[in-house]
C-alpha atoms as a PDB file:
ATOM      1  CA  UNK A   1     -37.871 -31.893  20.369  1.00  0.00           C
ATOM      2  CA  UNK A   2     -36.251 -29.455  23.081  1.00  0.00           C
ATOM      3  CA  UNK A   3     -35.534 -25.991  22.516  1.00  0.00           C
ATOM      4  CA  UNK A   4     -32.309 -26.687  23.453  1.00  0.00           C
ATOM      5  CA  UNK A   5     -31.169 -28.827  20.355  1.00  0.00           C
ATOM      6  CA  UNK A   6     -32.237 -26.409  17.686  1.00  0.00           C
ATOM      7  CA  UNK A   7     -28.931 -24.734  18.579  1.00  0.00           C
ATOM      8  CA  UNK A   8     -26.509 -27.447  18.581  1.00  0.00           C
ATOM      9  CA  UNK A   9     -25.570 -30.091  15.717  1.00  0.00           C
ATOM     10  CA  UNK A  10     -25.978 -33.093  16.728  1.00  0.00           C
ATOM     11  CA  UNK A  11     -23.110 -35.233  18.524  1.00  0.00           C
ATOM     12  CA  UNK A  12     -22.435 -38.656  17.515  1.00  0.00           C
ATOM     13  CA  UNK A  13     -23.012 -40.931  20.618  1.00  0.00           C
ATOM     14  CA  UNK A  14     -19.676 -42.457  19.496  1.00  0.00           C
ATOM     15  CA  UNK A  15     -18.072 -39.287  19.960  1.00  0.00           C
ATOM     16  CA  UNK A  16     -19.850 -38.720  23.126  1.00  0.00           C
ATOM     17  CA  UNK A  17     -18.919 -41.651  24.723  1.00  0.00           C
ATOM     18  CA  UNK A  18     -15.400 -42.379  23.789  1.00  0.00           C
ATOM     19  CA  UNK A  19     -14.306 -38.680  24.373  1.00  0.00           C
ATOM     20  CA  UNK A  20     -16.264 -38.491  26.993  1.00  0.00           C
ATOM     21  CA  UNK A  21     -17.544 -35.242  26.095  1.00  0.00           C
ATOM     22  CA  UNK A  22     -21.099 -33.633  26.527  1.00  0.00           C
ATOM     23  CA  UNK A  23     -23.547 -35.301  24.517  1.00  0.00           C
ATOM     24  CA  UNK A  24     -25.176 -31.997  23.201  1.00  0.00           C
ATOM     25  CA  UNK A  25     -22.103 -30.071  22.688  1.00  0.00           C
ATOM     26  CA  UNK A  26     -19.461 -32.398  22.295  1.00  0.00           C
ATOM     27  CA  UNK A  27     -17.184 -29.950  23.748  1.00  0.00           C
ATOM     28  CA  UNK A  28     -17.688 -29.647  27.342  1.00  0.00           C
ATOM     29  CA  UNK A  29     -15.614 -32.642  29.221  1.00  0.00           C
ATOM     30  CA  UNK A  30     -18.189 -34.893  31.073  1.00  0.00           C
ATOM     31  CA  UNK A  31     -16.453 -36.253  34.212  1.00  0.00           C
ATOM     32  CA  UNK A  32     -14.748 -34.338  36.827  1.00  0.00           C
ATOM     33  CA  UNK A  33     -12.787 -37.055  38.518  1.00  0.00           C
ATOM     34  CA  UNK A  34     -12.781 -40.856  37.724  1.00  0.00           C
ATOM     35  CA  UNK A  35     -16.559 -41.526  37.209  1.00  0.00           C
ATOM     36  CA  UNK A  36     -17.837 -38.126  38.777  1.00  0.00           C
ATOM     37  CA  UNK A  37     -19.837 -36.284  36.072  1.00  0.00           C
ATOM     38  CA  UNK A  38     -20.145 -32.964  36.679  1.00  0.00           C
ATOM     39  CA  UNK A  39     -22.862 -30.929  37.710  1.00  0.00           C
ATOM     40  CA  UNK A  40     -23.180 -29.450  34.307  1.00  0.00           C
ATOM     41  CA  UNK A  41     -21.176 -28.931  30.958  1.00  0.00           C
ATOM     42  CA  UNK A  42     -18.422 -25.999  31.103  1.00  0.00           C
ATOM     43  CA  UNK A  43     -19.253 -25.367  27.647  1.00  0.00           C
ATOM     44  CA  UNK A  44     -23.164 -25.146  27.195  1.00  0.00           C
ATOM     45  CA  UNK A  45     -24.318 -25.247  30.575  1.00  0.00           C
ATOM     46  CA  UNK A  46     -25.965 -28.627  29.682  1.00  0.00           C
ATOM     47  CA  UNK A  47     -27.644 -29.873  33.288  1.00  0.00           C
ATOM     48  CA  UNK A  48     -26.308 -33.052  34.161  1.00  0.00           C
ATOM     49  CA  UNK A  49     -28.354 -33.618  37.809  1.00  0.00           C
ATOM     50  CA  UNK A  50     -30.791 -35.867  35.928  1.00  0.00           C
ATOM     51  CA  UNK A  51     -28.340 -38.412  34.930  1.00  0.00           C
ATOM     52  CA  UNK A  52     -28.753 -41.569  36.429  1.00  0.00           C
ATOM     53  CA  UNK A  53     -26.449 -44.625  34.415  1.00  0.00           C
ATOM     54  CA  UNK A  54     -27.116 -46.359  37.608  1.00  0.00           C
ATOM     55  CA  UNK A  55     -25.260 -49.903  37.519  1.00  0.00           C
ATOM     56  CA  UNK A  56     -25.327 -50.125  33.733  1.00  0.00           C
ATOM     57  CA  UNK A  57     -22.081 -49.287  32.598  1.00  0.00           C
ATOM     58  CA  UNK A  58     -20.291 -52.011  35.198  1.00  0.00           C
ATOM     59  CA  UNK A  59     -23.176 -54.844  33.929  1.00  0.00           C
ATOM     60  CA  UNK A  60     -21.876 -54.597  30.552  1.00  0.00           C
ATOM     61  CA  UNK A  61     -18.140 -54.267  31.690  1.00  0.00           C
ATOM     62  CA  UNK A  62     -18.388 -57.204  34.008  1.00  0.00           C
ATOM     63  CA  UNK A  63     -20.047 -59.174  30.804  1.00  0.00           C
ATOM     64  CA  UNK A  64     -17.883 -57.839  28.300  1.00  0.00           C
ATOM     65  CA  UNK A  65     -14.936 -58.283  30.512  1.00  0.00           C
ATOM     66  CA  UNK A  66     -16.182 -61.945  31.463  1.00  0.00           C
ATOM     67  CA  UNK A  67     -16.327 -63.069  28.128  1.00  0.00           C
ATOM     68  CA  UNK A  68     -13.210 -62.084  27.261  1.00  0.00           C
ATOM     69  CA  UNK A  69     -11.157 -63.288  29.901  1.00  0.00           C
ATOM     70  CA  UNK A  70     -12.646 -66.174  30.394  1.00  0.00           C
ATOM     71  CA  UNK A  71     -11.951 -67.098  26.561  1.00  0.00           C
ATOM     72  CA  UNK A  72      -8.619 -66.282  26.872  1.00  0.00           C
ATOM     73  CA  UNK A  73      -8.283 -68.024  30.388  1.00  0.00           C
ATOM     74  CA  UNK A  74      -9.697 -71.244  28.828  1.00  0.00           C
ATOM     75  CA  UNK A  75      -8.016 -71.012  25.746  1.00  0.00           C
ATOM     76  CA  UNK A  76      -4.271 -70.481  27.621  1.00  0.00           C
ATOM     77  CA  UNK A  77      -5.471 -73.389  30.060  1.00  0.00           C
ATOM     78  CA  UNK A  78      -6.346 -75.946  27.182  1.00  0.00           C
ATOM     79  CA  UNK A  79      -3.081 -74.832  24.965  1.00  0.00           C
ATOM     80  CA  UNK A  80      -0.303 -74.837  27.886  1.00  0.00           C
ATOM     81  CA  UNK A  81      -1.516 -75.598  31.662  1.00  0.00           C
ATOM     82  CA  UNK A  82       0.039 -73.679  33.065  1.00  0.00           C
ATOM     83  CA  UNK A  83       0.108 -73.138  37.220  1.00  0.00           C
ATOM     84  CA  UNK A  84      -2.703 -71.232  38.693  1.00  0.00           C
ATOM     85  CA  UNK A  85      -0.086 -68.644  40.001  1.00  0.00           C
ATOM     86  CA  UNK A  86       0.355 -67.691  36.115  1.00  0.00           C
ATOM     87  CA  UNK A  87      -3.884 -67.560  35.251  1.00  0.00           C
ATOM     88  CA  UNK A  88      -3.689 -64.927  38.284  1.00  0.00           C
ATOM     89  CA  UNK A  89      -0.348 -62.664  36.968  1.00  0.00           C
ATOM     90  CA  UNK A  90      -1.797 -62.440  33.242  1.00  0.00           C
ATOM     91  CA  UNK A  91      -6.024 -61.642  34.024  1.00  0.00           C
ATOM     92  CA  UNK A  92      -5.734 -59.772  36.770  1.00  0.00           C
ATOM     93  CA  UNK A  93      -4.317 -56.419  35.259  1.00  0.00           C
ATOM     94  CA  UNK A  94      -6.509 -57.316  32.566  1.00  0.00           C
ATOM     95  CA  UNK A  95      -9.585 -57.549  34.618  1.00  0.00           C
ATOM     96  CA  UNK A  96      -8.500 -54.405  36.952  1.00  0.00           C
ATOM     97  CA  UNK A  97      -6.909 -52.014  33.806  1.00  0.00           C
ATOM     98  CA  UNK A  98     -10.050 -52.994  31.258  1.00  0.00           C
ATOM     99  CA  UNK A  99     -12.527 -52.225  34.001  1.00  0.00           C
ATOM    100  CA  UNK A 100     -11.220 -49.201  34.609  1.00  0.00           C
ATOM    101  CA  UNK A 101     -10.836 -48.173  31.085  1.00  0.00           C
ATOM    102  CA  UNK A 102     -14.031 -49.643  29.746  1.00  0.00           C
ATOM    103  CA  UNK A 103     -16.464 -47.608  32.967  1.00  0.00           C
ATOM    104  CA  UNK A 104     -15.316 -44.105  31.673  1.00  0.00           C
ATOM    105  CA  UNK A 105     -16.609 -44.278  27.848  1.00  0.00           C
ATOM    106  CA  UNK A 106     -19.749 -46.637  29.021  1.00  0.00           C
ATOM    107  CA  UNK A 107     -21.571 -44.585  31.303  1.00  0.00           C
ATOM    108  CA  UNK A 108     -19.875 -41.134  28.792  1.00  0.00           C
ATOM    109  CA  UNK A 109     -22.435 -43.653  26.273  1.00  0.00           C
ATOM    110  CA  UNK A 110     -25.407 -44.126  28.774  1.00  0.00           C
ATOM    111  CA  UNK A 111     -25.585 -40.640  29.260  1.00  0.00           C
ATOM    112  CA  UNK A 112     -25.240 -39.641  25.975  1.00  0.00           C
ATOM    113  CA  UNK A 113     -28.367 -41.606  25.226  1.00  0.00           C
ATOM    114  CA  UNK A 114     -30.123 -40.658  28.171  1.00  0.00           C
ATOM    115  CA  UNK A 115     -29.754 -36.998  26.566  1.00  0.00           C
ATOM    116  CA  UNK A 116     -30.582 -38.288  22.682  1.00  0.00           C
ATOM    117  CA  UNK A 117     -34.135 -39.661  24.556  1.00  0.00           C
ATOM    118  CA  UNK A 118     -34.618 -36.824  26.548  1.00  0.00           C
ATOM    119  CA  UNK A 119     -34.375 -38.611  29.798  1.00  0.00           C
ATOM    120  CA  UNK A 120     -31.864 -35.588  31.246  1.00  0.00           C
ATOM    121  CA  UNK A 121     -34.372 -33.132  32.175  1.00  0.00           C
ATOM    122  CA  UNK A 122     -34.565 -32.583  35.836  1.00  0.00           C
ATOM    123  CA  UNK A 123     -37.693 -33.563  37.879  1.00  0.00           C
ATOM    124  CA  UNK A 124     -40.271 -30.929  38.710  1.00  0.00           C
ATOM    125  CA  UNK A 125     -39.398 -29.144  42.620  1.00  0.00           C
ATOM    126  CA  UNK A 126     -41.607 -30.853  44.659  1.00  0.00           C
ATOM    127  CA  UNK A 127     -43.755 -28.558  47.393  1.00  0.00           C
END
């Protein structure tokens, strides 16, 4: 264990992720735009530079997303037919709104267990 989480209870990785909140803290907001995390947590002073949820969090949107749609898709196609023109007006704000939605509290998750693991420690300076 870290010095650092002797003095801090820890934060459900729930909590973490779907306030998207630091994962030591819990009270320090993660992101400073969109999908930008910040440098560090306003709260703690947590050091987020070692964070790296890479591609993850849009792997398990895309397959989340994918399932779902395409079950709904294929159920709405085998229960009415309807035109193509209607497939595209009903998924695509799904696809586009859930993807956004579903990034922010994914990679707010992959960080927070990148942190539980101790993966966020910065690398040595190199000479």
């Amino acid at each position: 264990m870290s010095g650092d989480t002797l003095h801090f209870a820890p934060v459900p990785i729930t909590r973490a992720a779907l306030g998207c909140r630091c994962p030591r803290c819990g009270e320090g907001a993660l992101f400073a735009g969109l999908l930008t995390v910040r440098p560090a947590c306003p709260s703690c002073g947590l050091d987020f530079s070692a964070e790296d949820a890479g591609d993850g969090p849009a792997v398990f949107v895309i397959f989340l997303l994918g399932l779902i749609v395409v079950g709904l898709a294929a159920l709405v196609e085998l229960k009415f037919a309807p035109p193509i023109w209607v497939h595209m007006l009903l998924w695509t704000p799904l696809i586009l709104g859930g993807g956004i939605l579903l990034l922010r509290p994914l990679k707010a998750g992959l960080i927070a267990l990148q942190y539980r693991h101790g993966l966020l420690r910065s690398p040595p300076p190199q000479a």
